[in-house]
Protein backbone atom coordinates (compact mmCIF):
# COMPACT_ATOMS: atom_id res chain seq x y z
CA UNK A 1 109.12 -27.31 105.54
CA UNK A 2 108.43 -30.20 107.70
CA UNK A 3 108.53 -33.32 105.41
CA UNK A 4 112.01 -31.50 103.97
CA UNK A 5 113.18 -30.99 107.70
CA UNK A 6 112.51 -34.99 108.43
CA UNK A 7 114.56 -35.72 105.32
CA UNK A 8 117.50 -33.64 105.87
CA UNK A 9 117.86 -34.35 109.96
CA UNK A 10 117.63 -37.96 108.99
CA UNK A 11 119.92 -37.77 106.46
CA UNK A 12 122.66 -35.66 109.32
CA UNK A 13 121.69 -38.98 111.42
CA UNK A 14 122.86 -41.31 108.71
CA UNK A 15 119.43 -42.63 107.33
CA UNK A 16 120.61 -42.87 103.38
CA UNK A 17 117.31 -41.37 101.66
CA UNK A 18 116.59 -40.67 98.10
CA UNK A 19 114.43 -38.41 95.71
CA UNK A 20 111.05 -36.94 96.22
CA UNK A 21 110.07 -38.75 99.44
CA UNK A 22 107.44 -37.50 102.23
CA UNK A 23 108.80 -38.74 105.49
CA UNK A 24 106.34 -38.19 108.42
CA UNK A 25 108.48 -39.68 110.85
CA UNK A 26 111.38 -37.95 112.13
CA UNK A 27 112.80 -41.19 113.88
CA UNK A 28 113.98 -44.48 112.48
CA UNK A 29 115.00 -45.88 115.71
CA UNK A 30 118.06 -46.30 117.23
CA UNK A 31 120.25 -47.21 114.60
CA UNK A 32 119.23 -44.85 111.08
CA UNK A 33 122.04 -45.35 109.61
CA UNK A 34 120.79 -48.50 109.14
CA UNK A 35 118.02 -47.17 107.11
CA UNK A 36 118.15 -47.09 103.30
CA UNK A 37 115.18 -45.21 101.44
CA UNK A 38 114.76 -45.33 97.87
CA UNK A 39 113.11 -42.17 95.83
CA UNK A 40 109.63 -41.45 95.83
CA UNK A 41 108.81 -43.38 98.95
CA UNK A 42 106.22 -42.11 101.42
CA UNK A 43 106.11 -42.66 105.23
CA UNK A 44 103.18 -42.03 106.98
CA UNK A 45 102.87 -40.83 110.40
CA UNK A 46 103.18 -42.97 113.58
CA UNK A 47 105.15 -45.47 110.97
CA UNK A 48 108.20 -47.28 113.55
CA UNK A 49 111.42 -48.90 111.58
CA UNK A 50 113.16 -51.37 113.91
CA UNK A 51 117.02 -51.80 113.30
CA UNK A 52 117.83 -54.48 116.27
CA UNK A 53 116.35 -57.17 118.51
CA UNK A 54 116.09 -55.68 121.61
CA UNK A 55 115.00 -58.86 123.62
CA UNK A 56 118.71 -60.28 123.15
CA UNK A 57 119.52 -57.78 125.72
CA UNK A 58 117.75 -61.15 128.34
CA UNK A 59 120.55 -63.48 127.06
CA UNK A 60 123.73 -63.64 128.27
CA UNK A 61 126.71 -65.72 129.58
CA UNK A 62 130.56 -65.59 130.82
CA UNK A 63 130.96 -63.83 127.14
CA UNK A 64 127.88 -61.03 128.39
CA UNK A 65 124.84 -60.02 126.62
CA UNK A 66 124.20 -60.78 123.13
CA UNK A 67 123.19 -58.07 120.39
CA UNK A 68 121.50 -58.54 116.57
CA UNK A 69 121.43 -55.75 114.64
CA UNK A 70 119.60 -55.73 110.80
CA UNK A 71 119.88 -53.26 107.91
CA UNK A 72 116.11 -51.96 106.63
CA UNK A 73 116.32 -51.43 102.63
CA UNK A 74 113.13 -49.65 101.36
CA UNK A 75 112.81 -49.75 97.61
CA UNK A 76 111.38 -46.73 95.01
CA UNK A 77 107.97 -45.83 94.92
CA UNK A 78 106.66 -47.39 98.13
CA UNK A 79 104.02 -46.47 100.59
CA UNK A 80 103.97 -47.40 103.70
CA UNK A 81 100.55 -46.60 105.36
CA UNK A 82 100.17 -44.74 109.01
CA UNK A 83 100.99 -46.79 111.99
CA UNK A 84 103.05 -49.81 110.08
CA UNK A 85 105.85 -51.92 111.83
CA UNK A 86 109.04 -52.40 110.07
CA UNK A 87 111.07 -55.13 111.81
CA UNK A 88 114.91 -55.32 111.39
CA UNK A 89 116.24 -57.21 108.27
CA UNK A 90 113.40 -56.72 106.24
CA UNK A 91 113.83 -55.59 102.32
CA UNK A 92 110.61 -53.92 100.92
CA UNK A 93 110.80 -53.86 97.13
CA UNK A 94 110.00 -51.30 94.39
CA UNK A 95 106.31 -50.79 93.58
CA UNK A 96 104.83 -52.06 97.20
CA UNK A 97 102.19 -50.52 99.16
CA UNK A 98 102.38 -51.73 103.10
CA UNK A 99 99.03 -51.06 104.82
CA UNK A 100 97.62 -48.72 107.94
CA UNK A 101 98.91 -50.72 111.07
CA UNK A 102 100.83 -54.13 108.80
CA UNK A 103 103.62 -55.68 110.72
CA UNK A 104 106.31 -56.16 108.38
CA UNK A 105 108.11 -59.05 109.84
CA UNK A 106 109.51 -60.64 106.08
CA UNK A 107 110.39 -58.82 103.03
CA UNK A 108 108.38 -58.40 100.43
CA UNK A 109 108.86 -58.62 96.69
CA UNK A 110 108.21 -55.95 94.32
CA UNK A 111 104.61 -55.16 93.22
CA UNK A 112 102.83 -56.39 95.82
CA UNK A 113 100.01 -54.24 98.32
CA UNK A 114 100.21 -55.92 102.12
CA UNK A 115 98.85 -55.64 104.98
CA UNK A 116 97.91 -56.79 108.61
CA UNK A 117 99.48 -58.63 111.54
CA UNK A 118 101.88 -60.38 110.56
CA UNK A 119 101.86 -58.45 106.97
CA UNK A 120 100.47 -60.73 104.42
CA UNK A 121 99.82 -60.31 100.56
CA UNK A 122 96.52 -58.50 99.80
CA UNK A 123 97.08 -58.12 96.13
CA UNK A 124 99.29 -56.71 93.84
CA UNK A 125 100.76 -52.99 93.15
CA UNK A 126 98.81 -53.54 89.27
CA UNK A 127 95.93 -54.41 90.43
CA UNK A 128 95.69 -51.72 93.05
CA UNK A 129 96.99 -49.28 90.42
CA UNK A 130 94.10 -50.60 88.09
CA UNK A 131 91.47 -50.23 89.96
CA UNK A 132 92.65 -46.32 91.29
CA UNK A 133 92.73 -45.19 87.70
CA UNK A 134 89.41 -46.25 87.35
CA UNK A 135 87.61 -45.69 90.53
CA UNK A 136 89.71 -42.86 91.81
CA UNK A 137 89.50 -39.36 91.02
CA UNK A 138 92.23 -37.85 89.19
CA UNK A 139 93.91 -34.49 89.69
CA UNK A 140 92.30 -32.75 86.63
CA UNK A 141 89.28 -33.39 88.32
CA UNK A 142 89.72 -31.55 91.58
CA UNK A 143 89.13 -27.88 91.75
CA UNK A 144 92.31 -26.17 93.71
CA UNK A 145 90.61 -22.62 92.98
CA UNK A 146 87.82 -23.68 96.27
CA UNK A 147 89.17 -24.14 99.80
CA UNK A 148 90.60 -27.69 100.43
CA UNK A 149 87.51 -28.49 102.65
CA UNK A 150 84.95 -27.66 99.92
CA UNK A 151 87.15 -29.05 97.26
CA UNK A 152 87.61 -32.40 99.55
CA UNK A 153 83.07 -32.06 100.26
CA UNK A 154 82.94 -32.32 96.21
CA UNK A 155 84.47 -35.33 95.69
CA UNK A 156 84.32 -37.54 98.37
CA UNK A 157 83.34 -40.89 98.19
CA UNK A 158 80.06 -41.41 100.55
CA UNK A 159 79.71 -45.45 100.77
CA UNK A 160 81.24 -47.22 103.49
CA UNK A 161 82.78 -50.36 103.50
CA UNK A 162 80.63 -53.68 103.82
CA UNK A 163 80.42 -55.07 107.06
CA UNK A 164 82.34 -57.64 108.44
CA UNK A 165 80.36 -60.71 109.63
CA UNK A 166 78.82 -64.07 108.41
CA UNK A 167 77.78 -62.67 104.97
CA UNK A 168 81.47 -62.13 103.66
């Protein structure tokens, strides 16, 4: 399986990784052994986990170039959302959602949702987890007897999001 396949070659690569994680990313950069994932952490696709500061490679003197390197610690029961940026020496916490496309570039306490560029609080993992339980539909309601795409057609959610502009 491919999300087992990511786990394990990362793991042979040095990337410590725990329990029950979906890792759609089979590269954490340069340095994965760097990399510390705790269980039941999800990383979607296109996700990029920096380990070092590649622009000290411009400074130099009689000693030569310079180097920084930075650990990554991701916590239990994360997800980080398709696209996301996590920059070297940052600590994501237990209970934390990081959005589509955030820029991680500090860490972030447990139980909070982020997102954007430079990641910034959006609200917290309760609220989030509030509002899915009541808005969201659960697995007992989805029918896995019907082909994905007609299950998917039966219960998806039709509005759109309002639109951004002088009426916020």
């Amino acid at each position: 399986m491919f999300l087992k396949g990511n786990v394990y070659y990362l793991r042979s690569l040095g990337a410590h990784i725990g329990k029950d994680c979906r890792i759609y990313i089979n590269d954490f950069g340069s340095e994965p052994f760097l990399v510390t994932v705790g269980d039941k952490v999800t990383i979607a696709g296109g996700t990029k986990i920096i380990t070092h500061n590649g622009s000290t490679w411009l400074i130099g003197d009689e000693r030569g170039r310079r180097y920084h390197y930075q650990r990554v610690e991701i916590g239990n029961n994360v997800f980080i959302g398709m696209n996301a940026i996590i920059l070297q020496g940052v600590k994501i916490g237990n209970n934390v959602i990081v959005g589509a496309g955030a820029v991680v570039t500090k860490s972030i306490q447990d139980g909070l949702v982020v997102g954007g560029n430079p990641a910034k609080v959006i609200t917290t993992f309760q609220n989030f987890k509030d509002k899915s339980l009541q808005n969201h539909i659960s697995e007992q309601e989805m029918n896995f007897e019907i082909s994905y795409e007609n299950n998917i057609n039966n219960v998806v959610d039709s509005s759109f999001k309002p639109n951004i502009g002088r009426n916020e």
